[in-house]
N, C-alpha and C. Protein backbone atom coordinates (compact mmCIF):
# COMPACT_ATOMS: atom_id res chain seq x y z
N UNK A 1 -29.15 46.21 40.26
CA UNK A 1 -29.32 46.62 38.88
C UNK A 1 -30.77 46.35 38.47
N UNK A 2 -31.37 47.27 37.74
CA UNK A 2 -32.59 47.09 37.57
C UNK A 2 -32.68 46.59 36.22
N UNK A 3 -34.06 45.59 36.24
CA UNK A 3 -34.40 44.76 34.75
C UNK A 3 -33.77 45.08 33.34
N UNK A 4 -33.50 44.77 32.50
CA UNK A 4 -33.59 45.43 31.19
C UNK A 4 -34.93 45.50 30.30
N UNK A 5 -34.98 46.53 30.03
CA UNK A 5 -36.37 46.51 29.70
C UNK A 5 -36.24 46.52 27.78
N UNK A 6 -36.58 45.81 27.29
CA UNK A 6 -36.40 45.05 25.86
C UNK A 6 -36.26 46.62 24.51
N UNK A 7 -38.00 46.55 25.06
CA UNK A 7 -38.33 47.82 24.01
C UNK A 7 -37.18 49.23 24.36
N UNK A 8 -36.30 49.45 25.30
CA UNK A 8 -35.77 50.42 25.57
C UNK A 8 -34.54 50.08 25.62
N UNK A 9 -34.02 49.23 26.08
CA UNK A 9 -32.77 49.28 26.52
C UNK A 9 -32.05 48.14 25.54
N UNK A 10 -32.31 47.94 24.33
CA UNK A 10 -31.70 47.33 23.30
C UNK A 10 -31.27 48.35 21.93
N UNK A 11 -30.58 48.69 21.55
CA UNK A 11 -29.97 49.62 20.71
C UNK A 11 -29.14 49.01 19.61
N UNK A 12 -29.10 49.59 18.34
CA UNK A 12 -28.40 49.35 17.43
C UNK A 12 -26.82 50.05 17.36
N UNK A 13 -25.67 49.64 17.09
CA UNK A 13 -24.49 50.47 17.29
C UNK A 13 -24.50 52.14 16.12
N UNK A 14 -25.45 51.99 15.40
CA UNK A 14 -25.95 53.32 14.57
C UNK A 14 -26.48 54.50 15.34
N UNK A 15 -27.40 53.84 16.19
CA UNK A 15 -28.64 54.67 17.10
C UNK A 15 -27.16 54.77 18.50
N UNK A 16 -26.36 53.93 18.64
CA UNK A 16 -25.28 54.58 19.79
C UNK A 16 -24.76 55.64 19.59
N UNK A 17 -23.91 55.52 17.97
CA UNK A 17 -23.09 56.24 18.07
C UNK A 17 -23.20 57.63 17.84
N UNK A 18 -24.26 58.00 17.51
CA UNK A 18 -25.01 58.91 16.55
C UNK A 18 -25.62 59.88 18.70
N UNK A 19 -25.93 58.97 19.53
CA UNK A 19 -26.60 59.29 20.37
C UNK A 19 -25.86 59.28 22.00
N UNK A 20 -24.14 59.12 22.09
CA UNK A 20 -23.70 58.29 23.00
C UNK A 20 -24.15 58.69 24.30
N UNK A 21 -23.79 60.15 24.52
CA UNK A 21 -24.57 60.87 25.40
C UNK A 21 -25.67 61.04 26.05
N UNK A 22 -26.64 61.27 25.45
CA UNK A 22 -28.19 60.75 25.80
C UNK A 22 -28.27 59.01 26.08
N UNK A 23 -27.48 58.36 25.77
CA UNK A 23 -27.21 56.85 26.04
C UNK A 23 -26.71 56.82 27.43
N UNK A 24 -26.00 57.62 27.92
CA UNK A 24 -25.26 57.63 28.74
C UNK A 24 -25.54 57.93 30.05
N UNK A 25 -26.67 59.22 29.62
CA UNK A 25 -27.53 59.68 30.72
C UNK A 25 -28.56 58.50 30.90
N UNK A 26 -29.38 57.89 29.93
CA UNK A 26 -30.48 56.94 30.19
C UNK A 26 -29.69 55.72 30.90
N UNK A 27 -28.52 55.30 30.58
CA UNK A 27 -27.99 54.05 31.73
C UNK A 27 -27.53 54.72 33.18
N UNK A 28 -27.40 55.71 33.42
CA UNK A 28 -27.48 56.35 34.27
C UNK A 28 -28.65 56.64 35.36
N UNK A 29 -29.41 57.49 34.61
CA UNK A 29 -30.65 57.51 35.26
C UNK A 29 -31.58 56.25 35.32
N UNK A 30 -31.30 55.47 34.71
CA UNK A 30 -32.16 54.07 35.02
C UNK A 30 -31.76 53.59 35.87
N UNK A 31 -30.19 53.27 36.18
CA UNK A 31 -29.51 51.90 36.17
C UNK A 31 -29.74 50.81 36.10
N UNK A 32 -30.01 50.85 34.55
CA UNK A 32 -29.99 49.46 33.67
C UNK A 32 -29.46 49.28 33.13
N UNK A 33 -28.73 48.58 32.15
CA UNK A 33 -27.76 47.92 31.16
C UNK A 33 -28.46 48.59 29.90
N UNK A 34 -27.55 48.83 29.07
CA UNK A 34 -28.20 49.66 27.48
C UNK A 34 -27.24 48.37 26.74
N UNK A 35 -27.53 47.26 26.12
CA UNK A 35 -27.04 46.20 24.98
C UNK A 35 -27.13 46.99 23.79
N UNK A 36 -25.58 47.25 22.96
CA UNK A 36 -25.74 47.51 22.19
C UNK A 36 -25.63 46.74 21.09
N UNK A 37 -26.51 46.53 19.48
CA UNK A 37 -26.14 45.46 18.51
C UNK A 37 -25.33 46.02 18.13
N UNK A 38 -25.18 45.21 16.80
CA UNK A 38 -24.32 45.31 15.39
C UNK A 38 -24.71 43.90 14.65
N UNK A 39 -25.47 44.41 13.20
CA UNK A 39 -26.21 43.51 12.50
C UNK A 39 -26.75 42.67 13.36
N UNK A 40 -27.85 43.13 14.23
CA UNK A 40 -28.75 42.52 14.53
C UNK A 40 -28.16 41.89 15.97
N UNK A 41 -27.16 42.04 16.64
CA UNK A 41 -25.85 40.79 17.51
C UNK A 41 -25.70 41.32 18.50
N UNK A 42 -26.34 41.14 19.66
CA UNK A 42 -25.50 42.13 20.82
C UNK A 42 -24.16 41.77 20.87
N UNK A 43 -23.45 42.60 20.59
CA UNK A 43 -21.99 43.12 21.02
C UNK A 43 -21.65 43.89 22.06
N UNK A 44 -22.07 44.43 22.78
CA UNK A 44 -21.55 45.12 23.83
C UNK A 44 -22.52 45.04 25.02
N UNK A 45 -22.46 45.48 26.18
CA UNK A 45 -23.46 45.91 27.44
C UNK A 45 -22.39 47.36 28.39
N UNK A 46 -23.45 48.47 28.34
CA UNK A 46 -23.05 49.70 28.79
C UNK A 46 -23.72 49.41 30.13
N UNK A 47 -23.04 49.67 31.09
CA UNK A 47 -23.57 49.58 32.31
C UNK A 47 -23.16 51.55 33.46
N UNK A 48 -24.06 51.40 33.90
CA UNK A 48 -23.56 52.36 34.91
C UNK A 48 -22.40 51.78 35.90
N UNK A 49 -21.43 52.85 36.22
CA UNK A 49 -20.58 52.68 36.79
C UNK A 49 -20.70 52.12 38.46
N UNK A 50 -21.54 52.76 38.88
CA UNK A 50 -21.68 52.46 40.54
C UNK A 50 -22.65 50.52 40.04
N UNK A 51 -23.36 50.81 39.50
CA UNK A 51 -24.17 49.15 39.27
C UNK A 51 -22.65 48.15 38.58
N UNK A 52 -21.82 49.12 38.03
CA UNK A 52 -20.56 47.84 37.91
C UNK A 52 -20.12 47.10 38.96
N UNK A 53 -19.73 48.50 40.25
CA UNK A 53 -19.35 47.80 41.20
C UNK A 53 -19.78 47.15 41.78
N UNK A 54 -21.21 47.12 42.48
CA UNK A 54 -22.30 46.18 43.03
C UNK A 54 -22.14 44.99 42.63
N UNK A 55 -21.73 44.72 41.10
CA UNK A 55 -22.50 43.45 40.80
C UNK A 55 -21.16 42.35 41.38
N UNK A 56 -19.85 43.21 40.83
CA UNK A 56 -18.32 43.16 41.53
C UNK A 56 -18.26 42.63 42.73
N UNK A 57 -18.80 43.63 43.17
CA UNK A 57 -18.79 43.16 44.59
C UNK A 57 -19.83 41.90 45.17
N UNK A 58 -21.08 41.53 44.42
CA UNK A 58 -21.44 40.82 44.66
C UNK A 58 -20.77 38.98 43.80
N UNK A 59 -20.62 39.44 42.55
CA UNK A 59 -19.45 38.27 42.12
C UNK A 59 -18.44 37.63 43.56
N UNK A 60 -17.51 38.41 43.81
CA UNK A 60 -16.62 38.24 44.89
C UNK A 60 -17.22 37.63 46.38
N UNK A 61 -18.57 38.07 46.35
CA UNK A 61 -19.51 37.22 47.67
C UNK A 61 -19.88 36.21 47.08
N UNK A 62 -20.11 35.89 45.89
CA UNK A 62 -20.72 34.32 45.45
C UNK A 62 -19.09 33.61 45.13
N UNK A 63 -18.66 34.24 45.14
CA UNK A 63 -16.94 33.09 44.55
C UNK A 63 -16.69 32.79 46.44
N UNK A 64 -16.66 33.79 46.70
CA UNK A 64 -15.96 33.40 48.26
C UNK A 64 -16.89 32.40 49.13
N UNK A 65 -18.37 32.54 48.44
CA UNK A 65 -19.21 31.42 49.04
C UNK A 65 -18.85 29.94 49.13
N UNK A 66 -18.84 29.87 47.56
CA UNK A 66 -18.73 28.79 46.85
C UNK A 66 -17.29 28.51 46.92
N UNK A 67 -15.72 29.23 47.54
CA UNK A 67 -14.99 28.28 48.21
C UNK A 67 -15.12 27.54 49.69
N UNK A 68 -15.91 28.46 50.25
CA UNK A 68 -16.22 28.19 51.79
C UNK A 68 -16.74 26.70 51.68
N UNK A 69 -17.81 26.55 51.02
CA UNK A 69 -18.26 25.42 51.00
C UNK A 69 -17.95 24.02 50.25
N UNK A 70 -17.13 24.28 48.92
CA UNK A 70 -15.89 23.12 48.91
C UNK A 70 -14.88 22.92 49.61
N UNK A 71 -14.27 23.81 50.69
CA UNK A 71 -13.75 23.71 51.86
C UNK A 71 -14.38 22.93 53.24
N UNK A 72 -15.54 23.23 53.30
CA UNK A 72 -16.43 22.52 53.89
C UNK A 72 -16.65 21.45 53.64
N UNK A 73 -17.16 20.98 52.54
CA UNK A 73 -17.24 19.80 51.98
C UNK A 73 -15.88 18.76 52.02
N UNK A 74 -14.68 19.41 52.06
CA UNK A 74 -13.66 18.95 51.99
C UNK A 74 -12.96 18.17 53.23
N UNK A 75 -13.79 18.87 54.31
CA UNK A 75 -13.73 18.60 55.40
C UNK A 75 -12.50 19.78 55.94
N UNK A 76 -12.43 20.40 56.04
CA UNK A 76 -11.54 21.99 56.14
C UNK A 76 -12.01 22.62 56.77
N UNK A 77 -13.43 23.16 57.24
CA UNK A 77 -13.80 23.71 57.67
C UNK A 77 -13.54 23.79 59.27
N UNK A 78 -13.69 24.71 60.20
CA UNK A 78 -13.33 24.55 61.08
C UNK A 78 -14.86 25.14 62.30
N UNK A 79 -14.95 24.76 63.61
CA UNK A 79 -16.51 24.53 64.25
C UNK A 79 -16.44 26.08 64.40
N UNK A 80 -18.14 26.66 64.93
CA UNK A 80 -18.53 27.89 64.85
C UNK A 80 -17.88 28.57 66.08
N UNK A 81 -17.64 27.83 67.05
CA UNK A 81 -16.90 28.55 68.25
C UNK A 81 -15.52 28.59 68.05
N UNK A 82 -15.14 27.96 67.13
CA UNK A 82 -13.57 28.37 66.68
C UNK A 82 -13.42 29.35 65.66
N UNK A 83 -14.09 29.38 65.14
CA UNK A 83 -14.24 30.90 64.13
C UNK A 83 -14.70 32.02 64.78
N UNK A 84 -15.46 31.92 66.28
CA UNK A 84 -16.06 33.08 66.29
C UNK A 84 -14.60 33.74 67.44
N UNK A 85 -14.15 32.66 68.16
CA UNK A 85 -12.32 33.25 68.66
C UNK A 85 -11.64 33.77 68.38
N UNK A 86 -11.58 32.72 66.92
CA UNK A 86 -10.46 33.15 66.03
C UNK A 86 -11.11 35.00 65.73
N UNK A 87 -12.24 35.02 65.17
CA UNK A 87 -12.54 36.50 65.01
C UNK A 87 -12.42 37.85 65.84
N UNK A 88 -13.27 36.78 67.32
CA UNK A 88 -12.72 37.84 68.33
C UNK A 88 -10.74 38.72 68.76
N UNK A 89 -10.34 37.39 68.39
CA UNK A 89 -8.95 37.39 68.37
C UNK A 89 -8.03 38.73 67.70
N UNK A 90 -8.72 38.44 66.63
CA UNK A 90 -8.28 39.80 65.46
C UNK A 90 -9.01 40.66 65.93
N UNK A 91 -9.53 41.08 66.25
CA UNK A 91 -10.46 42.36 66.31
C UNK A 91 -9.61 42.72 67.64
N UNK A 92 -9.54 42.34 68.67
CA UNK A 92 -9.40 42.80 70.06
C UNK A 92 -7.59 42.60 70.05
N UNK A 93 -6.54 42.84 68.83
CA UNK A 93 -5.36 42.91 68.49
C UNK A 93 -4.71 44.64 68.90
């Protein structure tokens, strides 16, 4: 996902609604986040659809990290030549 850029990609819910379309194309063709206010408040974030999933999908790589390694820590973990068996194992099923 690319930066948000302040002067552009901050909007009032007046200047949305009045514009949704052309809003729609610019989070699009950027793929950046368009924050929309209300009295002054961001209330919302419009995102492009494909940059939803990315970020999705990258959420789900930092959660699955961060059990690996309180598992680890836990002492759970199991050595690199037993994971790489266990992998071969499944694959060659």
């Amino acid at each position: 996902m690319q930066r948000l850029k302040i002067n552009q990609d901050i909007r009032p819910m007046s200047e949305f609604r009045s514009g949704v379309a052309s809003f729609l194309k610019q989070v699009h063709d950027t793929k950046r986040p368009l924050v929309i206010t209300q009295h002054g408040k961001g209330v919302a974030v419009l995102l492009d659809v494909n940059e939803f999933e990315v970020m999705q999908d990258k959420i789900e790589l930092y959660e699955d990290l961060e059990k690996s390694i309180s598992q680890l820590e836990a002492g759970s973990g199991i050595s690199h030549d037993d994971a790489r068996k266990q992998a071969l194992k499944r694959i060659n099923k």
